[in-house]
N, C-alpha and C. Protein backbone atom coordinates (compact mmCIF):
# COMPACT_ATOMS: atom_id res chain seq x y z
N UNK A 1 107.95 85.43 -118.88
CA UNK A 1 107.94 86.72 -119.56
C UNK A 1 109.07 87.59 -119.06
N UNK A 2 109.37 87.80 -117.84
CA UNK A 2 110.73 88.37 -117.17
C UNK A 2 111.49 87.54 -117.62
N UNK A 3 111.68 86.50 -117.34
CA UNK A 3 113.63 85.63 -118.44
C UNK A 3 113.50 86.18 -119.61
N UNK A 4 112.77 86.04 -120.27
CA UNK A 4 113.11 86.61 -121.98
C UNK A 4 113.11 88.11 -121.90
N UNK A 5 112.53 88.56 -121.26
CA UNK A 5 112.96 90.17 -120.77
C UNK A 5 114.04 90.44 -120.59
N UNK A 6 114.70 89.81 -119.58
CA UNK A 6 116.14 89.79 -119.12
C UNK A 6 116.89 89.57 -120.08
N UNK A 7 116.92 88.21 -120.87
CA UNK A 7 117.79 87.62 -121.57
C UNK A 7 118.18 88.85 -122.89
N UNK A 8 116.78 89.14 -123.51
CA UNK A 8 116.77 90.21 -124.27
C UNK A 8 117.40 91.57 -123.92
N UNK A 9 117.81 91.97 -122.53
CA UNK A 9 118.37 93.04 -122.17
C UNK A 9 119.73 92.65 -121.99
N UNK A 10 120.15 91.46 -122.25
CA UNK A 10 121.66 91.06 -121.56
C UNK A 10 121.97 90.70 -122.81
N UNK A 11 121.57 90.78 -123.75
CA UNK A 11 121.97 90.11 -125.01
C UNK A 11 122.02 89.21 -125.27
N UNK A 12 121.74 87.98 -124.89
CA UNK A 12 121.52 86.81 -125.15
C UNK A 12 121.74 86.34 -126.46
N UNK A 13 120.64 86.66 -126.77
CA UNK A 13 119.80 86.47 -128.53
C UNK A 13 120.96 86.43 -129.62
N UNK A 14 121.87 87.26 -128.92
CA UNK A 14 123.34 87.62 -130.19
C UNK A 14 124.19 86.25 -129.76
N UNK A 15 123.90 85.83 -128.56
CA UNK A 15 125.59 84.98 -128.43
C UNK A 15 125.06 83.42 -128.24
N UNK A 16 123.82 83.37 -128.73
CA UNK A 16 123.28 82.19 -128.45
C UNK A 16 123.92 81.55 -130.14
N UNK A 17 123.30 79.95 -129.83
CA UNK A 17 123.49 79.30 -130.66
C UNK A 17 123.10 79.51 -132.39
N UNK A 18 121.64 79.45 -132.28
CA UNK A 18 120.73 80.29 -133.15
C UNK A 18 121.33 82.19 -133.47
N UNK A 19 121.94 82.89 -133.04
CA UNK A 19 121.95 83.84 -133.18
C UNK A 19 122.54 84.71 -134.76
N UNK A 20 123.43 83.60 -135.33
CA UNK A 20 123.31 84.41 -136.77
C UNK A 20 121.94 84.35 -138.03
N UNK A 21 120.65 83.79 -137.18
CA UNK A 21 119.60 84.48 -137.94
C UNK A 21 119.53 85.58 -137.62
N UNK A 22 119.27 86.07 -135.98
CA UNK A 22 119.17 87.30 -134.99
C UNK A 22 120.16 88.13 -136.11
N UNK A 23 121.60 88.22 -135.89
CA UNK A 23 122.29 88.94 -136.45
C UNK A 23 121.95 89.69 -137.99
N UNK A 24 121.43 89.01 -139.01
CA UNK A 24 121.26 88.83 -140.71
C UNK A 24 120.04 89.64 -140.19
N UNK A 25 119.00 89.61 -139.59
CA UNK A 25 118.05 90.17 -139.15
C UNK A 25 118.69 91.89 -139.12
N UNK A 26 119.15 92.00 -137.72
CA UNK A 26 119.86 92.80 -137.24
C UNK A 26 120.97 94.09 -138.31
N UNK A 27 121.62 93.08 -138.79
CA UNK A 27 122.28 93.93 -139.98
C UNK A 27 121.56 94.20 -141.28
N UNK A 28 120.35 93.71 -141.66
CA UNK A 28 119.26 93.95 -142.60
C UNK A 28 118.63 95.03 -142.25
N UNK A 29 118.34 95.13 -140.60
CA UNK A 29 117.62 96.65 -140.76
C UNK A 29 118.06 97.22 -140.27
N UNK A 30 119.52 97.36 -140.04
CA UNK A 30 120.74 98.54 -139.79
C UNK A 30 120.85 99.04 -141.23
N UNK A 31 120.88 98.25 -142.04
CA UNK A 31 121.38 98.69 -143.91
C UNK A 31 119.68 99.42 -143.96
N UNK A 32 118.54 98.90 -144.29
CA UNK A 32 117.32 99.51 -144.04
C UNK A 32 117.41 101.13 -143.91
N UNK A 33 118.08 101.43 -142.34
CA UNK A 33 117.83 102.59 -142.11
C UNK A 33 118.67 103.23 -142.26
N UNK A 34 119.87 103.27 -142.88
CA UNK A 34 120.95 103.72 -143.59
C UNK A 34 120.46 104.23 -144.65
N UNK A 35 119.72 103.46 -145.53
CA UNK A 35 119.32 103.72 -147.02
C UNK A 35 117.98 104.71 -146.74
N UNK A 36 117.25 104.82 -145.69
CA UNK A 36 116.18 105.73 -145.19
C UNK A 36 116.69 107.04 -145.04
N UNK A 37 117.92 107.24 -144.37
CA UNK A 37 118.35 108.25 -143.58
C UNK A 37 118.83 108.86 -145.10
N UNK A 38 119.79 108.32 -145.66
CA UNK A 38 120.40 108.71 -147.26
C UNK A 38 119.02 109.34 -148.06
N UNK A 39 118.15 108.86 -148.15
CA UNK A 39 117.01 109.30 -148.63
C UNK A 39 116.11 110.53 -148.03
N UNK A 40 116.31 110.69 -147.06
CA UNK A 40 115.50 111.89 -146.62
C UNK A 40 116.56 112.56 -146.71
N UNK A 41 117.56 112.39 -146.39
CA UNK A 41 118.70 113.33 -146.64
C UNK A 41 118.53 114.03 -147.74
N UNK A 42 118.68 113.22 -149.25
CA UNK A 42 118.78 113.53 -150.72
C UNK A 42 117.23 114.40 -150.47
N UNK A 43 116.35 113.96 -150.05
CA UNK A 43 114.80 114.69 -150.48
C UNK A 43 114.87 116.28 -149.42
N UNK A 44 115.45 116.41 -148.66
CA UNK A 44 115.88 117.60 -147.74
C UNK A 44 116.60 118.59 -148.92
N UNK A 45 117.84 118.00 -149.86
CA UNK A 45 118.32 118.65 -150.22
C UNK A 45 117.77 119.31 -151.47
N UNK A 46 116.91 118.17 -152.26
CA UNK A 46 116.14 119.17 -153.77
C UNK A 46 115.10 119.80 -152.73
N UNK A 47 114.58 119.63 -151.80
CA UNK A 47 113.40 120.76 -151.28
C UNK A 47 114.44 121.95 -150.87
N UNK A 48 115.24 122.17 -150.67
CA UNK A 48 116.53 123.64 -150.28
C UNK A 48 116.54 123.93 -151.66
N UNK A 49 117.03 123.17 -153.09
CA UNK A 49 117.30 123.42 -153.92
C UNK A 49 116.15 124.22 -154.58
N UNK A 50 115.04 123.61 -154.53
CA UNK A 50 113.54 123.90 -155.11
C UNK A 50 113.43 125.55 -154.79
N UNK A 51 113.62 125.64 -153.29
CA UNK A 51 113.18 126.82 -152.24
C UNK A 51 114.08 127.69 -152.93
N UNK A 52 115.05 127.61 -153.25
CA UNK A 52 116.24 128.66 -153.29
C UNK A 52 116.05 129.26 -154.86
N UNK A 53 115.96 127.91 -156.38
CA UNK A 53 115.59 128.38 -157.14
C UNK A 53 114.23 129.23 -157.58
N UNK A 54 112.96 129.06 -156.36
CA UNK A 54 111.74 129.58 -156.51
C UNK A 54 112.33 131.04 -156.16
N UNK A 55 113.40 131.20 -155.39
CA UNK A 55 113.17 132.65 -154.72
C UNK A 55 114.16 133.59 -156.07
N UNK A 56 115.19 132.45 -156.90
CA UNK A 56 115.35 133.03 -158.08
C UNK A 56 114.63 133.87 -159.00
N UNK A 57 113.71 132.63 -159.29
CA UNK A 57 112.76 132.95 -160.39
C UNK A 57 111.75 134.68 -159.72
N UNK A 58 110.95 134.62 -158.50
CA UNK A 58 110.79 135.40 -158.47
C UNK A 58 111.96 136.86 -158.32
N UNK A 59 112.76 136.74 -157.98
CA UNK A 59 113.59 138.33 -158.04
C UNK A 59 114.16 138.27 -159.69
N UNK A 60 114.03 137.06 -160.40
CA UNK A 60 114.39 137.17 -161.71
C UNK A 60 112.54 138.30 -162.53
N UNK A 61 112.29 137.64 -161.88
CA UNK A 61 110.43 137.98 -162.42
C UNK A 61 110.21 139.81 -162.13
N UNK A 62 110.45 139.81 -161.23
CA UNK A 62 110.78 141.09 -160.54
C UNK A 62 111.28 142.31 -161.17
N UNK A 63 112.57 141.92 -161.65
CA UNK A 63 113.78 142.38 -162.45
C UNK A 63 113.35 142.83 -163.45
N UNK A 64 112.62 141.83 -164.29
CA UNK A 64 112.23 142.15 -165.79
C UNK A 64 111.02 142.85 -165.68
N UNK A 65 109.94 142.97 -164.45
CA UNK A 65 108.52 143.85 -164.31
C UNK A 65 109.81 144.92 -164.58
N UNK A 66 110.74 145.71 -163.50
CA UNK A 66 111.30 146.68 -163.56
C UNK A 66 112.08 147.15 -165.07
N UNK A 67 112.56 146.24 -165.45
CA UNK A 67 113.32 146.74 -166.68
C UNK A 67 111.85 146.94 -167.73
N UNK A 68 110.78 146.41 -167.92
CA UNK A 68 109.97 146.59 -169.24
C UNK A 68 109.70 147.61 -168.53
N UNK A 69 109.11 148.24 -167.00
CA UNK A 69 108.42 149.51 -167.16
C UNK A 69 109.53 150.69 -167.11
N UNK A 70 110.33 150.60 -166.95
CA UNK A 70 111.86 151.45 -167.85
C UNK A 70 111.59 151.82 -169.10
N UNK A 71 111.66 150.69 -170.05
CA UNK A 71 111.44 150.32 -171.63
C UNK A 71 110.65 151.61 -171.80
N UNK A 72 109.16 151.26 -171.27
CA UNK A 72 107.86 152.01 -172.13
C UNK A 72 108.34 153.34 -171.17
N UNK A 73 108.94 153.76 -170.29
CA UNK A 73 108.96 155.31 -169.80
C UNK A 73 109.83 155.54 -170.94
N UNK A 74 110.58 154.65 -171.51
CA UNK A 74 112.07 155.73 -172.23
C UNK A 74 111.26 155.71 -173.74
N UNK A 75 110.67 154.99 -174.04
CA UNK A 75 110.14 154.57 -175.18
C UNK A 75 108.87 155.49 -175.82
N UNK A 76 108.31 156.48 -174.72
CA UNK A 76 107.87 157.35 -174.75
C UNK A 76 107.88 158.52 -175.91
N UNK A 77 106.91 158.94 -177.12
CA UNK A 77 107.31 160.17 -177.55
C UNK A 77 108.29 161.49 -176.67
N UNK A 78 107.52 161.53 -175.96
CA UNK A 78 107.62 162.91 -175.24
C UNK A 78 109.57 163.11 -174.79
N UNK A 79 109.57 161.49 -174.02
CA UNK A 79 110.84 161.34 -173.29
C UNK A 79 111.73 161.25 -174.61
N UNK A 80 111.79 161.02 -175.97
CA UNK A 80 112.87 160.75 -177.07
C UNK A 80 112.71 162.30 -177.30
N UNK A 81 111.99 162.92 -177.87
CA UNK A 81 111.89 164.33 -178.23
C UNK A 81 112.66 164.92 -177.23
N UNK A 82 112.03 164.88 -175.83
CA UNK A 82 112.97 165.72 -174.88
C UNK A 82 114.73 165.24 -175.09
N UNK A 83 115.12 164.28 -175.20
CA UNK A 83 116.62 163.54 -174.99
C UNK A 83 116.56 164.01 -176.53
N UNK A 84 116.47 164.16 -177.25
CA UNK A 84 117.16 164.52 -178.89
C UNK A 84 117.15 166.31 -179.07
N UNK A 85 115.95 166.88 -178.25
CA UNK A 85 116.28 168.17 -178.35
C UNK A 85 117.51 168.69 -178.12
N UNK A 86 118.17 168.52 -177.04
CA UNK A 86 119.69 168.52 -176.87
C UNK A 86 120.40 168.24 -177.58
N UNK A 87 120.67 167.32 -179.04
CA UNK A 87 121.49 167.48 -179.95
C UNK A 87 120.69 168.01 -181.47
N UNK A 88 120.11 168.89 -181.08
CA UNK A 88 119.15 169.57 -182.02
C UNK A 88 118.69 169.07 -182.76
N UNK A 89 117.66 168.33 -182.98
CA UNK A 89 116.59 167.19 -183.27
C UNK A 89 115.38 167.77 -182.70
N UNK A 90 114.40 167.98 -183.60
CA UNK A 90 113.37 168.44 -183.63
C UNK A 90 112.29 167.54 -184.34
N UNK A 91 110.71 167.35 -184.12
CA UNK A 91 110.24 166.81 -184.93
C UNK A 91 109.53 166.93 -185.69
N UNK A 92 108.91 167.12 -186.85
CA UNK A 92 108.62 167.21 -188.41
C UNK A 92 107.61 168.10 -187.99
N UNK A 93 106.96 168.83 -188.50
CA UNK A 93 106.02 170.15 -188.57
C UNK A 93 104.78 169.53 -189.33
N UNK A 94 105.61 169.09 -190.61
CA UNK A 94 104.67 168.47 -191.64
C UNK A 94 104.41 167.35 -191.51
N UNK A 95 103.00 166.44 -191.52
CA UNK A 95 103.10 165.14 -191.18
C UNK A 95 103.49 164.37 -192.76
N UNK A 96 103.96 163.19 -192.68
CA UNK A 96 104.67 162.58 -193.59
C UNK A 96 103.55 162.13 -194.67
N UNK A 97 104.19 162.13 -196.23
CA UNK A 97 103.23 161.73 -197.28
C UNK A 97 103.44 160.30 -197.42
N UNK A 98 102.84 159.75 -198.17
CA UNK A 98 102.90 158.80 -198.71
C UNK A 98 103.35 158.51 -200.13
N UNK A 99 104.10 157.85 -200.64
CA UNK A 99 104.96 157.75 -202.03
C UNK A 99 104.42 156.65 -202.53
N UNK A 100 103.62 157.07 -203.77
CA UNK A 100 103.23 155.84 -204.62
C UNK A 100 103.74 155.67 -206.16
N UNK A 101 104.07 154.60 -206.40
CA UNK A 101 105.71 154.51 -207.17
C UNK A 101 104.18 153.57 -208.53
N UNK A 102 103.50 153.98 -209.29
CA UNK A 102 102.74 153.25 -210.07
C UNK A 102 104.02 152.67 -211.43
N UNK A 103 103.77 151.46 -211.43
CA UNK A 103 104.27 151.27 -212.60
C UNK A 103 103.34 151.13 -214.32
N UNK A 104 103.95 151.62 -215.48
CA UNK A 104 102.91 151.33 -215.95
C UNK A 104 103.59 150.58 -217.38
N UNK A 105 102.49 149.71 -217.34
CA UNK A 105 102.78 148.96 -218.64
C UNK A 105 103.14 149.18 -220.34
N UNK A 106 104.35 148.77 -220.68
CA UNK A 106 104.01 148.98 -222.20
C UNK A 106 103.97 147.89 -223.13
């Protein structure tokens, strides 16, 4: 159990006779963890991507709460009347009729 201990720490296994199975071995799960490392890599980068577009969407989400409650303050009777009084615009006294246009047959 110590010789193959040894041998295994001195390298043996590579320069022996048998050793280009060892090797094909060896360079199989060197490529292995190459293609592992590439992969968590790529999955690191859409989880940054994910994170970064979520924090979009909310300050995009945000944005538009702020602009619609803009909308309905300006959108307001009170606030158009006030902003048109200034170019003398006033609003109707009389409330509006209705126009009925009958046609009639001959």
């Amino acid at each position: 159990m110590k010789q193959k201990i040894y041998q295994i720490l001195k390298g043996k296994f590579l320069v022996s006779e048998d050793a280009f199975k060892n090797w094909r071995f060896i360079i199989f799960l060197s490529l292995l963890a190459l293609v592992m490392i590439s992969s968590a890599h790529s999955a690191d980068k859409k989880v940054h991507k994910i994170s970064k577009l979520n924090t979009q969407v909310k300050e995009l989400r945000s944005e538009f709460v702020d602009v619609r409650s803009k909308l309905m303050k300006v959108k307001m009777e009170s606030k158009v009347i006030a902003s048109l009084d200034g170019k003398g615009l006033k609003p109707s006294i009389n409330p509006p009729h209705k126009i009925r246009i009958i046609h009639k047959k001959e």
